[in-house]
N, C-alpha and C. Protein backbone atom coordinates (compact mmCIF):
# COMPACT_ATOMS: atom_id res chain seq x y z
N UNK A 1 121.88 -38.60 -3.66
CA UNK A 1 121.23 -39.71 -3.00
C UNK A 1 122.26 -40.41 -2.12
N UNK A 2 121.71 -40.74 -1.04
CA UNK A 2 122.93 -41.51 -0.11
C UNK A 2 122.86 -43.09 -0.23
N UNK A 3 124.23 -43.83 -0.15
CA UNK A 3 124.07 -44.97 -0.49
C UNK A 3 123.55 -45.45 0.55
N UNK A 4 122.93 -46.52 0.32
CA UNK A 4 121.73 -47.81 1.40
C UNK A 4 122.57 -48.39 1.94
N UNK A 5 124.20 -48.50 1.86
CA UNK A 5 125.18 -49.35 2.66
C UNK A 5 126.15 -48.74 2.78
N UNK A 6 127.26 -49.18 3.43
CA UNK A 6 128.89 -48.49 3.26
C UNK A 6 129.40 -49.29 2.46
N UNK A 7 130.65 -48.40 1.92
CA UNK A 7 131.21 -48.85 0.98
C UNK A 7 131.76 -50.65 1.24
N UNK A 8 131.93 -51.62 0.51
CA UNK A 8 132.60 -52.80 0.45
C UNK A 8 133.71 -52.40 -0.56
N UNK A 9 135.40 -52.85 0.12
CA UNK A 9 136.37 -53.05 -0.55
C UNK A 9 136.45 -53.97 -1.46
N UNK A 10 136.56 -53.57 -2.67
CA UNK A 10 137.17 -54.52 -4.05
C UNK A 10 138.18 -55.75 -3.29
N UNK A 11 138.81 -55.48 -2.49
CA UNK A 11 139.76 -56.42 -2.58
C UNK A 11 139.69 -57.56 -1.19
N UNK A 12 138.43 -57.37 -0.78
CA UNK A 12 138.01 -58.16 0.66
C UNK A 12 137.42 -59.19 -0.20
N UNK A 13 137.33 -60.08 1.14
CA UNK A 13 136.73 -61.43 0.84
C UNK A 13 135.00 -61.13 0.85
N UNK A 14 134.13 -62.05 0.02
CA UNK A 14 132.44 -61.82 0.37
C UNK A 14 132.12 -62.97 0.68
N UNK A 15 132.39 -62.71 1.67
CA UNK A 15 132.08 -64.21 3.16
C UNK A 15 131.01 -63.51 3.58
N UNK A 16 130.67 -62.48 3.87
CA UNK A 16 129.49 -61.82 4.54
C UNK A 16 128.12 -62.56 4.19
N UNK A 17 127.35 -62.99 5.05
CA UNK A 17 126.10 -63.95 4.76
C UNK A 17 125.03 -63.63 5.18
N UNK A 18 124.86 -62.07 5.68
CA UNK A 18 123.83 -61.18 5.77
C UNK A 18 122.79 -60.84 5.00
N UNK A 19 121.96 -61.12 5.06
CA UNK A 19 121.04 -60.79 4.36
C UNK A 19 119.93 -59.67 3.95
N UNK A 20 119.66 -58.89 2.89
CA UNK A 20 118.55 -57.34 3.24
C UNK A 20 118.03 -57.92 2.46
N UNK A 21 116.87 -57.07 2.37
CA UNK A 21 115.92 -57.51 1.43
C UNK A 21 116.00 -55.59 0.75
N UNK A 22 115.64 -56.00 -0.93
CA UNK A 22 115.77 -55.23 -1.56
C UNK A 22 114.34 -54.71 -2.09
N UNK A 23 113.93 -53.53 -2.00
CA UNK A 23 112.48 -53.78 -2.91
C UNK A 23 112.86 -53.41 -4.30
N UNK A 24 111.73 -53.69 -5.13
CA UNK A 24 112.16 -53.52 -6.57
C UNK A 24 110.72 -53.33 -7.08
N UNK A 25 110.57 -52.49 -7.68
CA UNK A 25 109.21 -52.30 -8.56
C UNK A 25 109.55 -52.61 -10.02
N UNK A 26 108.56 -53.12 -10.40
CA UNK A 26 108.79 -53.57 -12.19
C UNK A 26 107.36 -53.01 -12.55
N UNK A 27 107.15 -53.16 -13.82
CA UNK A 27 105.90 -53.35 -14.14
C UNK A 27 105.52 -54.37 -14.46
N UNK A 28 103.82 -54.54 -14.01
CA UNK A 28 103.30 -55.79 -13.91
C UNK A 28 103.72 -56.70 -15.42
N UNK A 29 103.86 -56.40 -16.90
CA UNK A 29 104.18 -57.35 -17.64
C UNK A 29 105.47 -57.82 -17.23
N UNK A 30 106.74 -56.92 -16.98
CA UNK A 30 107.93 -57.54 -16.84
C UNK A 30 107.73 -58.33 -15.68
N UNK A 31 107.35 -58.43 -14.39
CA UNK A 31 107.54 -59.26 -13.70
C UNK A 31 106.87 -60.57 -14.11
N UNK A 32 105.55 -60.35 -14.74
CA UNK A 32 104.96 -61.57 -15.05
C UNK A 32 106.36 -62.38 -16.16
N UNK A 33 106.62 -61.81 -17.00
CA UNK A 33 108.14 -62.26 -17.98
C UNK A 33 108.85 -63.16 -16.93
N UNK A 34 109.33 -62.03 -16.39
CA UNK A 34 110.32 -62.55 -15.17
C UNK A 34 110.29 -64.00 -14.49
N UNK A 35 108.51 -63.85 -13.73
CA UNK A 35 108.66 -64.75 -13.11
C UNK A 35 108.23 -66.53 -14.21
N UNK A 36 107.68 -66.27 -15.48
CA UNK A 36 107.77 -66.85 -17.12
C UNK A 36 109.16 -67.76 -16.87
N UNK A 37 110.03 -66.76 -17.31
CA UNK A 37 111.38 -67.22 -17.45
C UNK A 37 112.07 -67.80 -16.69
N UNK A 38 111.79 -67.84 -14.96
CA UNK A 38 112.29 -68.36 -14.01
C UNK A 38 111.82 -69.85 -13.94
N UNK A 39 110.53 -69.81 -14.51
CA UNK A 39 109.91 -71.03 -14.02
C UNK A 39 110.05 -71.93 -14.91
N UNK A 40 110.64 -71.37 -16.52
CA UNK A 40 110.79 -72.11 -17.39
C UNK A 40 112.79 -72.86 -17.28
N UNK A 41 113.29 -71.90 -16.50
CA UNK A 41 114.73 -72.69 -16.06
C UNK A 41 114.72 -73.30 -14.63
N UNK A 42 113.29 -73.35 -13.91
CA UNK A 42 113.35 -74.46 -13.18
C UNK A 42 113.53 -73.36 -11.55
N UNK A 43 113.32 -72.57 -11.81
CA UNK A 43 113.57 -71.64 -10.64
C UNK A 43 112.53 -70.95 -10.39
N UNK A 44 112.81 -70.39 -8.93
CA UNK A 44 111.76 -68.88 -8.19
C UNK A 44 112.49 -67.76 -9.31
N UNK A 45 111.66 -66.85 -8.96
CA UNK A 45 112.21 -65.19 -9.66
C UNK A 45 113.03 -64.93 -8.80
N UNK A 46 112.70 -65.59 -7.14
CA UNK A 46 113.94 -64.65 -6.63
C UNK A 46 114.93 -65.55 -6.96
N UNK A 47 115.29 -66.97 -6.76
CA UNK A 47 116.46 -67.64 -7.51
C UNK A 47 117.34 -66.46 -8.43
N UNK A 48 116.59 -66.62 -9.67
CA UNK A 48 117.07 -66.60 -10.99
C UNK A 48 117.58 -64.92 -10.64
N UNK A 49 117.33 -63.99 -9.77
CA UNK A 49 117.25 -62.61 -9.87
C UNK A 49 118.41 -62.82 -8.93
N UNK A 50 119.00 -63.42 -7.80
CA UNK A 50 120.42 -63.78 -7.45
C UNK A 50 120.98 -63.97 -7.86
N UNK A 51 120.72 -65.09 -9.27
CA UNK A 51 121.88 -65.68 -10.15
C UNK A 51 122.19 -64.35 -11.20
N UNK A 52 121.33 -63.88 -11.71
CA UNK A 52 121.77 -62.66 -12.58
C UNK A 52 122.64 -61.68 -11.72
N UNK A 53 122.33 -61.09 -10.81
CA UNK A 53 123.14 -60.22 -9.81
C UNK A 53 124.61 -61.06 -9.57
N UNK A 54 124.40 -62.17 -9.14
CA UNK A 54 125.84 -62.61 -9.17
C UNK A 54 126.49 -62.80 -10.12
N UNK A 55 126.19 -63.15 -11.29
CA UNK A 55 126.91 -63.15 -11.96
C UNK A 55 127.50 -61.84 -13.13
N UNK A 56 126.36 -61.05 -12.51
CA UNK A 56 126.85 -59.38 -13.03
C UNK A 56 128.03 -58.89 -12.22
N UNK A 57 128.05 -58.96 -11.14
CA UNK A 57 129.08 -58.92 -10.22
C UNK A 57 130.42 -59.47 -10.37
N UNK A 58 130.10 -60.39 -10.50
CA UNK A 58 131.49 -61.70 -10.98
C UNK A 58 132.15 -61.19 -12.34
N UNK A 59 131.30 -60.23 -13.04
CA UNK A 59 131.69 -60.00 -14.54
C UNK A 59 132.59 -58.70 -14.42
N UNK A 60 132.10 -57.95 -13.34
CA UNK A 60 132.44 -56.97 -13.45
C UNK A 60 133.90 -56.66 -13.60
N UNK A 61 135.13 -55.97 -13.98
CA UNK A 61 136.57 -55.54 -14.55
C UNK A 61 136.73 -55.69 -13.07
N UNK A 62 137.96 -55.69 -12.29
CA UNK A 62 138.81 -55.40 -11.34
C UNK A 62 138.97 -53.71 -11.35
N UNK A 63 139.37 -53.28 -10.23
CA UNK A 63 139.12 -51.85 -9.83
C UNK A 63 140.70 -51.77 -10.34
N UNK A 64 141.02 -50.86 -11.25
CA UNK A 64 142.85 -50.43 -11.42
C UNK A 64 143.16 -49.86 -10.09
N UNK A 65 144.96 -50.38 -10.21
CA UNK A 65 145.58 -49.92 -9.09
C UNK A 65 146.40 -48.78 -9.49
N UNK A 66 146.45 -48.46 -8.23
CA UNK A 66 147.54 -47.01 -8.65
C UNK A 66 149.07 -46.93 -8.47
């Protein structure tokens, strides 16, 4: 499968403020959950579905150097 972007360096800044839009299929209970849970912390689904992505991101280990 080919990736949907080029690669981004581990070690650049993410100043980039571009925006795509992603599609995502769920099934209809999980999104209904989804959008449940968003609304119960005060947010959209898409909010709360940025904040999870970012902060999966943010979690992620540093790339080892060689």
């Amino acid at each position: 499968m080919q990736p949907l972007f080029d690669a981004i360096s581990a070690d650049g800044p993410r100043a980039d403020q571009e925006v795509v839009e992603l599609p995502l299929l769920l099934p209809r209970w999980q999104a209904m959950e989804l959008e449940a849970a968003a609304s119960r912390r005060g947010m959209t689904t898409g909010q709360m579905l940025r904040r999870v992505i970012g902060e999966l991101l943010a979690a992620r280990p540093a790339p080892a150097r060689s």
